[in-house]
C-alpha atoms as a PDB file:
ATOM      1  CA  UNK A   1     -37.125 -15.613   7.998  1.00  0.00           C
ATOM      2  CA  UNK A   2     -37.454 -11.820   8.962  1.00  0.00           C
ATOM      3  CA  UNK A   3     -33.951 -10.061   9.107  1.00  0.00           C
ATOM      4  CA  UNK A   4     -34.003  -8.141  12.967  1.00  0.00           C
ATOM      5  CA  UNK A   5     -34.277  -3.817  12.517  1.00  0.00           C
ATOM      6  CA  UNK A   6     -30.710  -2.526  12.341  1.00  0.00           C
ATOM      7  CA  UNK A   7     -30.144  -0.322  14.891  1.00  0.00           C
ATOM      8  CA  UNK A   8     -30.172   2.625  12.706  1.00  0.00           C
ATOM      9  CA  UNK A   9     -33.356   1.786  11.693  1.00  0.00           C
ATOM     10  CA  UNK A  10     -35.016   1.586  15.152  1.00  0.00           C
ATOM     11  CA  UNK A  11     -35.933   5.219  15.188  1.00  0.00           C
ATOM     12  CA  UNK A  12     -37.379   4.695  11.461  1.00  0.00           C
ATOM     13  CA  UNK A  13     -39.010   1.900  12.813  1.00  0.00           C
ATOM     14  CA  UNK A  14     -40.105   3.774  16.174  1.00  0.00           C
ATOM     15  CA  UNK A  15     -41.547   6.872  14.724  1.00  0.00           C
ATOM     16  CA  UNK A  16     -43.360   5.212  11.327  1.00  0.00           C
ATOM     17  CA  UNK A  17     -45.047   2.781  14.217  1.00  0.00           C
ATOM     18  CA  UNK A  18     -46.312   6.001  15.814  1.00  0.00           C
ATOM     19  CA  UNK A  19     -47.205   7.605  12.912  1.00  0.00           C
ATOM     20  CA  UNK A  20     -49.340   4.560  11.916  1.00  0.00           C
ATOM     21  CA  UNK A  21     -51.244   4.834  15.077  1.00  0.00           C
ATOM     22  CA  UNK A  22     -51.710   8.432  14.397  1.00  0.00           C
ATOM     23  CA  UNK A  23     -52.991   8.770  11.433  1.00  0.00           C
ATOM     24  CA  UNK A  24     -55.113   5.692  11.816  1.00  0.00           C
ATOM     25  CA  UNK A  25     -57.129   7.254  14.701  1.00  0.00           C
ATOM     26  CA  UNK A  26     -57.052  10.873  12.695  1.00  0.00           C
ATOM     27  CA  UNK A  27     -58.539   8.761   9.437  1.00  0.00           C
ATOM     28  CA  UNK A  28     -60.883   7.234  11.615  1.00  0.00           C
ATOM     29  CA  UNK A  29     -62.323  10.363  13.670  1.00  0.00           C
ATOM     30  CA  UNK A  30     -62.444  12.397  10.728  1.00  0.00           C
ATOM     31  CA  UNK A  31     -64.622   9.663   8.945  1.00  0.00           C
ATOM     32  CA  UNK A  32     -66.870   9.291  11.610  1.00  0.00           C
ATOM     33  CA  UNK A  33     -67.029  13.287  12.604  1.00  0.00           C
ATOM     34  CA  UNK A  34     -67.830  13.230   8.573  1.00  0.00           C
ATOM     35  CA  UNK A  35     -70.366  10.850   8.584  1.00  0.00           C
ATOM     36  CA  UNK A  36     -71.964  11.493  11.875  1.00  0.00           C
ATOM     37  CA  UNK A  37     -72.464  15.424  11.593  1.00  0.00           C
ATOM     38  CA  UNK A  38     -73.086  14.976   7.804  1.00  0.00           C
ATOM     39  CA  UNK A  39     -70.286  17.036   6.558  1.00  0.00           C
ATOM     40  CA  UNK A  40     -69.137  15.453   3.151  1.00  0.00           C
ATOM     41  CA  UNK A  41     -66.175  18.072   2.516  1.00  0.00           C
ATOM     42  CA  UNK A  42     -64.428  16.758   5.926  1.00  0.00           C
ATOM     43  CA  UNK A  43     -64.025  13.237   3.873  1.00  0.00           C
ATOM     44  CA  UNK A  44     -60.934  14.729   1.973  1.00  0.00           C
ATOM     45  CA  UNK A  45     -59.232  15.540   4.599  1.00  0.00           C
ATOM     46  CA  UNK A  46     -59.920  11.820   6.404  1.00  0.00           C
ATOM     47  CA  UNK A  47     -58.485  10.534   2.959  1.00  0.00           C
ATOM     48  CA  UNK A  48     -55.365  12.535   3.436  1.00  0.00           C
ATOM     49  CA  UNK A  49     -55.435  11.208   6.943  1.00  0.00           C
ATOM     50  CA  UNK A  50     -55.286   7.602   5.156  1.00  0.00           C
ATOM     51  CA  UNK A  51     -52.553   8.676   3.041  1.00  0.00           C
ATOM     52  CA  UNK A  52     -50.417   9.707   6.129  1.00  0.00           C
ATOM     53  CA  UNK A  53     -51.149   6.143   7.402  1.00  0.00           C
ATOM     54  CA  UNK A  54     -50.386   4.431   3.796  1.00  0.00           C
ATOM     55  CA  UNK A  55     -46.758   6.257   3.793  1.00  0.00           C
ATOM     56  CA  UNK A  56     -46.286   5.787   7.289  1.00  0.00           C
ATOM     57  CA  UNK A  57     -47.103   1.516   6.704  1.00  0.00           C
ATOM     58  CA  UNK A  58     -44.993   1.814   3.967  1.00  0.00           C
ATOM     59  CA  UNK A  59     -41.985   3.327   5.396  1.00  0.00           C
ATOM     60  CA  UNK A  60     -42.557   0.798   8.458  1.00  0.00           C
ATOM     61  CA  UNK A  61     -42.617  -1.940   6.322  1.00  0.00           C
ATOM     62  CA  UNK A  62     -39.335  -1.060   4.483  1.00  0.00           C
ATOM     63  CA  UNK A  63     -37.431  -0.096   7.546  1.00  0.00           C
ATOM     64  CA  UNK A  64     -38.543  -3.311   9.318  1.00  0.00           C
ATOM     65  CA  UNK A  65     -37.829  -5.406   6.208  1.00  0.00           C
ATOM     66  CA  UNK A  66     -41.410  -6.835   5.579  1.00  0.00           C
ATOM     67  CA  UNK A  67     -41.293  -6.759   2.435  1.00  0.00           C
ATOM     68  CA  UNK A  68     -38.889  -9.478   1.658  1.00  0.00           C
ATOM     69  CA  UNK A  69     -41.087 -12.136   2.368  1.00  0.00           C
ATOM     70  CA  UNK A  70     -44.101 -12.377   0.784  1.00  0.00           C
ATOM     71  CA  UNK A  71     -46.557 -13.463   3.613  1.00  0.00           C
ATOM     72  CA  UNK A  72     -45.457 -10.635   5.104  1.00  0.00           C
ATOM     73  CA  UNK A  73     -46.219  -8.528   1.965  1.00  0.00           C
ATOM     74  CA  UNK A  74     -49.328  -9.822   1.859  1.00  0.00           C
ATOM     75  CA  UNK A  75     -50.197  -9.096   5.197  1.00  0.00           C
ATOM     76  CA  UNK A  76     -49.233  -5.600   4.871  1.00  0.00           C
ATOM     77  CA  UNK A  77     -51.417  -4.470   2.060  1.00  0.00           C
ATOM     78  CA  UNK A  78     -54.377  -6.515   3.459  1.00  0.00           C
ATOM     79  CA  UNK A  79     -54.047  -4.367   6.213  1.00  0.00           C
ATOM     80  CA  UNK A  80     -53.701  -1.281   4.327  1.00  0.00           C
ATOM     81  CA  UNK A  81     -56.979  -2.365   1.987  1.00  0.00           C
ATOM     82  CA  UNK A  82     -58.862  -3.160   5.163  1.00  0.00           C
ATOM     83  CA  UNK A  83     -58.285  -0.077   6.449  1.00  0.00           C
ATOM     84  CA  UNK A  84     -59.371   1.830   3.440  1.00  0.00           C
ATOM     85  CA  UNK A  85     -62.515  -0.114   3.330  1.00  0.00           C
ATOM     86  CA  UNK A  86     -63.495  -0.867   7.115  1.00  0.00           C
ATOM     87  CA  UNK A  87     -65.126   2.395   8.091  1.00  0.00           C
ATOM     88  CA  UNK A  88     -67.516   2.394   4.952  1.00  0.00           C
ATOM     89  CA  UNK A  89     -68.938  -1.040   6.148  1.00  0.00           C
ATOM     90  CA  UNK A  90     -68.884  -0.080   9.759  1.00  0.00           C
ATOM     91  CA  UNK A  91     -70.527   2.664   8.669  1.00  0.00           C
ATOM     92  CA  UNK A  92     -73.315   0.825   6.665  1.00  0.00           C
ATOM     93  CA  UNK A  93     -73.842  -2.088   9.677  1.00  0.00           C
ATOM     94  CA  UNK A  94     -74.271   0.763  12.143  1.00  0.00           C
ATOM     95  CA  UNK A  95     -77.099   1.837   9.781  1.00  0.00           C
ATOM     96  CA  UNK A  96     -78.429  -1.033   8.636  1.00  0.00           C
ATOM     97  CA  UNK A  97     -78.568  -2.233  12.178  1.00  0.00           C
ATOM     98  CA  UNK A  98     -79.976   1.074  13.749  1.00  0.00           C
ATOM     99  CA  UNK A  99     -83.085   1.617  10.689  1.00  0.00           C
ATOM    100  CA  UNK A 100     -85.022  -0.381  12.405  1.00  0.00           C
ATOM    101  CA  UNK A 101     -85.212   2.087  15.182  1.00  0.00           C
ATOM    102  CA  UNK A 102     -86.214   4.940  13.448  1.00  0.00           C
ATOM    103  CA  UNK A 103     -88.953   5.545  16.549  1.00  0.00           C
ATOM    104  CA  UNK A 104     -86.493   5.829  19.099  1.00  0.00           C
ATOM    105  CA  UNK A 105     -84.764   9.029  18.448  1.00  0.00           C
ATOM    106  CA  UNK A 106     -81.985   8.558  20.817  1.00  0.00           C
ATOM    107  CA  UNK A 107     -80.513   5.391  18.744  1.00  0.00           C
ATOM    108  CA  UNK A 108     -80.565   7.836  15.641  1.00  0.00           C
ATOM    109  CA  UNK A 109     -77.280   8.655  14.433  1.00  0.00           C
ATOM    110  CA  UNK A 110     -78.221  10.694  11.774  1.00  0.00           C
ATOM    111  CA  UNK A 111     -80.191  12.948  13.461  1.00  0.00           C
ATOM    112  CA  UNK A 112     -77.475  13.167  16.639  1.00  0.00           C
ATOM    113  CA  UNK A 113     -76.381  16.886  17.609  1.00  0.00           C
END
């Protein structure tokens, strides 16, 4: 069973949760600004966006004492790999889905301005 946040630890707690949500959305936007408007050098700084999010999980998951049970381990880095990986296949479906409509040039992210 999950020990409850000490009260000193609510603020930890508080602010790492925020910061997850953060630089979840930042990793996200920057991928898809990246991707969309073909810019390959914005991709480093969406990785660094990740690696604000990775801390930030971590230092949630300490501070809320996740990771002294080991479903709860588990769960944590799944989420952290899923992350990582999620926006490269969302990226491929939207393209794989959208190649078929090469003729309609308003479906066509690549080309979008």
């Amino acid at each position: 069973m999950l020990e409850p946040v000490k009260l000193a630890n609510f603020f930890i707690v508080f602010f790492s949760a925020a910061a997850v949500i953060l630089f979840g959305a930042t990793y996200a936007l920057i991928f898809a600004w990246s991707r969309i408007k073909a810019r390959p050098g914005l991709m480093p700084l969406a990785y660094v966006a990740y690696m604000g999010l990775f801390i930030s999980v971590l230092v949630l998951a300490f501070a809320a004492h996740l990771f002294h049970n080991e479903l709860w381990s588990f769960i944590v880095l799944l989420m952290l790999a899923g992350y990582l990986i999620a926006p490269h296949a969302i990226w491929h479906l939207c393209i794989g889905t959208h190649a078929e409509t090469e003729a309609a040039p308003s479906l066509n992210i690549s080309q979008q301005h």
